[in-house]
N, C-alpha and C. Protein backbone atom coordinates (compact mmCIF):
# COMPACT_ATOMS: atom_id res chain seq x y z
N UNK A 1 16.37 26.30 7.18
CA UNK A 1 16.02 24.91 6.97
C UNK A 1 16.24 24.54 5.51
N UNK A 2 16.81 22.80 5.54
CA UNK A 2 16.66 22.56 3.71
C UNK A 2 15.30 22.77 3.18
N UNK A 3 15.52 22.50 2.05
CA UNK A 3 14.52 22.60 1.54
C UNK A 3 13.88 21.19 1.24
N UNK A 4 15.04 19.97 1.01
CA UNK A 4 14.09 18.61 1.71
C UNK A 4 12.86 19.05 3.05
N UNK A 5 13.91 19.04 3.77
CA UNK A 5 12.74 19.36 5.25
C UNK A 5 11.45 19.97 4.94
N UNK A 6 11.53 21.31 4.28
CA UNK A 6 10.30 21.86 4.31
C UNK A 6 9.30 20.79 2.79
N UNK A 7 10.19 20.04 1.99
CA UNK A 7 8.97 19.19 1.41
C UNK A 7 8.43 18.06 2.06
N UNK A 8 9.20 18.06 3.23
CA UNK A 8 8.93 16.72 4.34
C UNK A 8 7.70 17.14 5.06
N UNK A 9 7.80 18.62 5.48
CA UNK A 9 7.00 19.05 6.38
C UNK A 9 5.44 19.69 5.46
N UNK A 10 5.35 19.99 4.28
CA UNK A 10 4.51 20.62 3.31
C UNK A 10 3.86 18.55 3.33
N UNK A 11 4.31 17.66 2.79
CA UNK A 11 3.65 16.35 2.67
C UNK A 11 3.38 15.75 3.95
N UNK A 12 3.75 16.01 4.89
CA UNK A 12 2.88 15.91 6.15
C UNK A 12 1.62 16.51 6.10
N UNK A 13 1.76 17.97 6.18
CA UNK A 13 0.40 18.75 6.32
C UNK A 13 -0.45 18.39 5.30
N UNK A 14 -0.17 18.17 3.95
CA UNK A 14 -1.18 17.79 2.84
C UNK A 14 -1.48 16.69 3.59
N UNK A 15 -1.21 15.30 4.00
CA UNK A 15 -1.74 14.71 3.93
C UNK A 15 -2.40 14.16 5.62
N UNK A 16 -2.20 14.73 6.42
CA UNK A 16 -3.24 15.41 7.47
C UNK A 16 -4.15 15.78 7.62
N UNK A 17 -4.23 16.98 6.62
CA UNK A 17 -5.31 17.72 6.06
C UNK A 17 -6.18 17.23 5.09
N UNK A 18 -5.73 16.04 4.49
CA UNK A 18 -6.54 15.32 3.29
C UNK A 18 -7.39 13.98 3.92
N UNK A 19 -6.52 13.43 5.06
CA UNK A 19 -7.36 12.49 6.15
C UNK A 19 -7.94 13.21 6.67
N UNK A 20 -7.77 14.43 7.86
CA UNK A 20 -9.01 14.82 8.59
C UNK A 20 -9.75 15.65 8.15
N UNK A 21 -10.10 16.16 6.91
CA UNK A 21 -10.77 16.64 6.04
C UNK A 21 -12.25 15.57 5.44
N UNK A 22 -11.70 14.54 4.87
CA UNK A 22 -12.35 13.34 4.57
C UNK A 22 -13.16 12.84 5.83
N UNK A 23 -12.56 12.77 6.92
CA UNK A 23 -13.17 12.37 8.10
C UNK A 23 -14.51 13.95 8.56
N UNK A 24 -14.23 15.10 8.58
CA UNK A 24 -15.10 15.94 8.39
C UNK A 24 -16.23 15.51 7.74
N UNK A 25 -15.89 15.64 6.59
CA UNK A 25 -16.85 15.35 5.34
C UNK A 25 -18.05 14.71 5.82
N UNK A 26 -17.47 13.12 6.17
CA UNK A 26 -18.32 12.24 5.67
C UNK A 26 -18.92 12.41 7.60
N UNK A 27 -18.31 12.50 8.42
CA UNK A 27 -19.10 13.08 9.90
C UNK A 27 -20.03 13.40 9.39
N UNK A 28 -20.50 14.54 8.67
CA UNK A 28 -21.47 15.08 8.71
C UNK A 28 -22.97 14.43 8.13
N UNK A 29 -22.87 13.12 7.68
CA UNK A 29 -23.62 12.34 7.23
C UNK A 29 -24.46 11.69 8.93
N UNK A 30 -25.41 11.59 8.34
CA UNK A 30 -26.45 10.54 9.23
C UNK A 30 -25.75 9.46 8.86
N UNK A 31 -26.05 8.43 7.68
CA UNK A 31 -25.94 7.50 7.08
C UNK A 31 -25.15 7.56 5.89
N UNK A 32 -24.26 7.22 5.63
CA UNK A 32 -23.75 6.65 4.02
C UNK A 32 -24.38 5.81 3.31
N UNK A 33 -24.34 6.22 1.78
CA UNK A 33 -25.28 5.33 0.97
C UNK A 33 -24.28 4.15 0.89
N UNK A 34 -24.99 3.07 0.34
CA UNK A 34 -24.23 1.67 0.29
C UNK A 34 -23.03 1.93 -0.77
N UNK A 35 -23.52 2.66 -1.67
CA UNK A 35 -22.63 2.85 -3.29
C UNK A 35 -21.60 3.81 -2.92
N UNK A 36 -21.82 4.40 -1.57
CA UNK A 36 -20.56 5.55 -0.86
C UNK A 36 -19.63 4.68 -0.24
N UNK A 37 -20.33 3.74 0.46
CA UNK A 37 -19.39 2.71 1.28
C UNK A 37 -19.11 2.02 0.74
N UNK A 38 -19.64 1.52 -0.68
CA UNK A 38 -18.63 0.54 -1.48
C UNK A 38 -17.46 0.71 -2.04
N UNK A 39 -17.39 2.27 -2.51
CA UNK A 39 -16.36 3.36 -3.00
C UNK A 39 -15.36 2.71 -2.01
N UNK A 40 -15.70 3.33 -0.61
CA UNK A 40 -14.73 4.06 0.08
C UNK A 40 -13.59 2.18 0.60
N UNK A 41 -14.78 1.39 0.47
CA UNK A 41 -13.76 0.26 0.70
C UNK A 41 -13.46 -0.65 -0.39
N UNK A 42 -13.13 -0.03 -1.43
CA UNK A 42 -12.66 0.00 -2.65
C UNK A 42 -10.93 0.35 -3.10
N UNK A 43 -10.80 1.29 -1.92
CA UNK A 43 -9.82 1.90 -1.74
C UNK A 43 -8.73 1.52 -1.62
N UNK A 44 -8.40 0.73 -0.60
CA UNK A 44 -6.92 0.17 -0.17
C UNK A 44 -7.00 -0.91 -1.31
N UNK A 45 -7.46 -1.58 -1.94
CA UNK A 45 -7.26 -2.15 -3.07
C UNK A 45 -7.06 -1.51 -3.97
N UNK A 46 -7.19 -0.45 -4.48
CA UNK A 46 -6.81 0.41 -5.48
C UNK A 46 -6.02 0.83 -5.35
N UNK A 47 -5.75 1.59 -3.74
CA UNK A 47 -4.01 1.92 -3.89
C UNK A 47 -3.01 0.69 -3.53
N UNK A 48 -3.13 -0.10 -3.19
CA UNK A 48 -2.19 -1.60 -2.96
C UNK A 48 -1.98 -1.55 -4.84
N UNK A 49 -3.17 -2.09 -5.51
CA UNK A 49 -2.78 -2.14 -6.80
C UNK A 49 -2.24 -0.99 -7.49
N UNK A 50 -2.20 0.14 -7.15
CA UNK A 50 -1.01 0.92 -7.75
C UNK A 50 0.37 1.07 -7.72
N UNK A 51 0.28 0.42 -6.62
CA UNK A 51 1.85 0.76 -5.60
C UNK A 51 2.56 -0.99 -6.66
N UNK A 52 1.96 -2.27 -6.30
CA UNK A 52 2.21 -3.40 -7.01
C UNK A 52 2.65 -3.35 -8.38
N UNK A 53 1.40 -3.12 -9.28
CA UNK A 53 1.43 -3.16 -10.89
C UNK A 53 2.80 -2.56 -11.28
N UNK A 54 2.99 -1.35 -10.85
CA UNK A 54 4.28 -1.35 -12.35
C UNK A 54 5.59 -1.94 -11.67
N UNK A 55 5.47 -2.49 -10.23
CA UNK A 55 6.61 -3.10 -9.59
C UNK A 55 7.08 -4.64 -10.68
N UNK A 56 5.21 -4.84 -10.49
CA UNK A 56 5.20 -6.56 -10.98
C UNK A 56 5.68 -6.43 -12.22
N UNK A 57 5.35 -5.22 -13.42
CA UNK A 57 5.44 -5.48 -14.43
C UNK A 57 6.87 -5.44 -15.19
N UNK A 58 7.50 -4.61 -14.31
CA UNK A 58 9.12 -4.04 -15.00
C UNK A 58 9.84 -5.17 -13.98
N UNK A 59 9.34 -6.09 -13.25
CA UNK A 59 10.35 -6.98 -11.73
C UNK A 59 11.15 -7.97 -12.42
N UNK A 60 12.34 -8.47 -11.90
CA UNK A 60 13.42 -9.43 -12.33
C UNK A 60 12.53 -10.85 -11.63
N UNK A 61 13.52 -12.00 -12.02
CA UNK A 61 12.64 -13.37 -11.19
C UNK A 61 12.65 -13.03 -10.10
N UNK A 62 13.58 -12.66 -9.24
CA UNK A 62 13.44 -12.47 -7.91
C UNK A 62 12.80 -11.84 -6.87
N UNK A 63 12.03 -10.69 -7.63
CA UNK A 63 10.80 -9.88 -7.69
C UNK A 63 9.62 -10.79 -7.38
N UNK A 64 9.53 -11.10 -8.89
CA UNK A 64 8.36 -12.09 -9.18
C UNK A 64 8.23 -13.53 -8.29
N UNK A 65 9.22 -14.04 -7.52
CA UNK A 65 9.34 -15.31 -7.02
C UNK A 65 8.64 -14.97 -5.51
N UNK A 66 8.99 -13.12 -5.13
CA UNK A 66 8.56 -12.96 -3.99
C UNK A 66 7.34 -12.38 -3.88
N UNK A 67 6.83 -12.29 -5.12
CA UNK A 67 5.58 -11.93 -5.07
C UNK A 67 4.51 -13.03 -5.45
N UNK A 68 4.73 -14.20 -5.86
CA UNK A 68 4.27 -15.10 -5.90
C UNK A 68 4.19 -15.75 -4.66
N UNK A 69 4.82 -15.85 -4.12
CA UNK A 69 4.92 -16.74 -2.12
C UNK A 69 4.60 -15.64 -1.55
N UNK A 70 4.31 -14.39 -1.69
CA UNK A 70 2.99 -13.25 -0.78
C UNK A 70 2.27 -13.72 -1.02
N UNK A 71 1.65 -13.96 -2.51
CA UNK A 71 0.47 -14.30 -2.94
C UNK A 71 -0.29 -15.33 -2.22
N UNK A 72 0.47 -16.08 -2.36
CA UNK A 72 0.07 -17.73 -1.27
C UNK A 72 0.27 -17.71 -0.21
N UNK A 73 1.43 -17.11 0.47
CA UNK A 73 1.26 -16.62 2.23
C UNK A 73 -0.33 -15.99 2.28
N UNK A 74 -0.88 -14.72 1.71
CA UNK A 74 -1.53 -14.42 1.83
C UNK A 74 -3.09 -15.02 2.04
N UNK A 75 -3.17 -16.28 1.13
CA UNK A 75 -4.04 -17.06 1.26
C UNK A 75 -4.45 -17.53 2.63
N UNK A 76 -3.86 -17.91 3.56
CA UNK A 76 -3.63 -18.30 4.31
C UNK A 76 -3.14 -18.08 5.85
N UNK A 77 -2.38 -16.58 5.60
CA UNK A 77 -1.67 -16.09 6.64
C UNK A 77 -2.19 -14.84 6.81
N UNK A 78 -1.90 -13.53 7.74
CA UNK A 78 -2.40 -12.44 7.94
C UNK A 78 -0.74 -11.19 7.24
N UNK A 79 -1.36 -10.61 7.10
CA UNK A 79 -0.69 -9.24 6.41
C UNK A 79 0.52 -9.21 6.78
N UNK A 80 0.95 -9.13 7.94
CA UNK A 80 2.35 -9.29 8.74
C UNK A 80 3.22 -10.18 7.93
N UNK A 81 2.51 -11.62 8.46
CA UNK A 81 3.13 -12.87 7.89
C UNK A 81 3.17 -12.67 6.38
N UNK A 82 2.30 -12.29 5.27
CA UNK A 82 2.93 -12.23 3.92
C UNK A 82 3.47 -11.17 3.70
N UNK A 83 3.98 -9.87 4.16
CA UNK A 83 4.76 -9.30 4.20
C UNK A 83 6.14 -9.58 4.15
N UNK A 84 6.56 -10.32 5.46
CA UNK A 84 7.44 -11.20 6.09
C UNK A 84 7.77 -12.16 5.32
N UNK A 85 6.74 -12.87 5.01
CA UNK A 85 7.72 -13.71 3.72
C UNK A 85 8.06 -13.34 2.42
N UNK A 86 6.74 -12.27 2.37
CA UNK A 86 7.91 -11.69 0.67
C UNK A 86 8.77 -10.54 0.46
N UNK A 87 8.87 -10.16 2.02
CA UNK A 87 10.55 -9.52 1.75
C UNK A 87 11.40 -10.41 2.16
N UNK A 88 11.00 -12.01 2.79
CA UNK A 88 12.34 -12.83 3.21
C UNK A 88 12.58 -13.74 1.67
N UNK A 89 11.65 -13.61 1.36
CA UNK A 89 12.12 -14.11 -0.04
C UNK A 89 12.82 -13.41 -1.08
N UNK A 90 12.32 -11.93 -1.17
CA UNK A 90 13.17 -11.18 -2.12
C UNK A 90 14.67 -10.67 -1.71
N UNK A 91 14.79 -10.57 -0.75
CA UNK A 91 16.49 -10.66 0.24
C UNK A 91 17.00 -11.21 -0.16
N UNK A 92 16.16 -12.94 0.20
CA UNK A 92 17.49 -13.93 -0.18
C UNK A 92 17.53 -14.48 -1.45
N UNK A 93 16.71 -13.84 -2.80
CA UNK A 93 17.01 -13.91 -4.11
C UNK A 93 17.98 -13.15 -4.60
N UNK A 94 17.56 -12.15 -4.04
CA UNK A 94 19.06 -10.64 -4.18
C UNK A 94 20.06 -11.16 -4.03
N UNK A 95 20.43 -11.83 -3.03
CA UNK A 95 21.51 -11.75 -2.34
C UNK A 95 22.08 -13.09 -2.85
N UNK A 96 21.47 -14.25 -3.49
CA UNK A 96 22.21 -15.91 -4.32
C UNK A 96 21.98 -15.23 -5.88
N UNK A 97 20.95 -14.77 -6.60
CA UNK A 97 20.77 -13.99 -7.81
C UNK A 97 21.46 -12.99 -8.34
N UNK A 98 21.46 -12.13 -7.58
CA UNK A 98 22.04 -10.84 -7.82
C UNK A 98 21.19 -9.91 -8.14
């Protein structure tokens, strides 16, 4: 086998093992404290804002034009739908922009 494959198959298992591990964990609780559950849904905002920030910060206009109309889809629309519009917006900046 390559050796892609086996880093395909090694980042599967890490991260298998790092979800149903976490899910272990916290099973074993009666109750979570409030300051545990605030953590834990803390989360997808923290990694959304990692994955974003250095996109937004190094992005051309066309970047930025489609991340501005997520922004405001988002207001308004569900995850799908601002998805949907801010890759239909960054396409068709690419593609009249360059």
């Amino acid at each position: 086998m390559s050796t892609t494959l086996w880093i395909i198959i090694a980042g599967a298992v890490a991260t298998y093992l790092t979800r149903i591990g976490g899910h272990l964990v916290i099973s074993r609780f009666d109750r979570i404290h409030p300051r545990v559950e605030a953590g834990l849904n803390a989360v997808p905002a923290a990694v959304l804002t990692t994955l974003v920030a250095p996109a937004a910060l190094s992005a051309g206009p066309a970047e930025l034009a489609a991340l501005a109309v997520a922004a405001v889809v988002s207001l308004r629309g569900g995850l799908m739908t601002m998805f949907l519009a801010g890759a239909a917006v960054l396409i068709a900046l690419r593609h009249f922009i360059g």
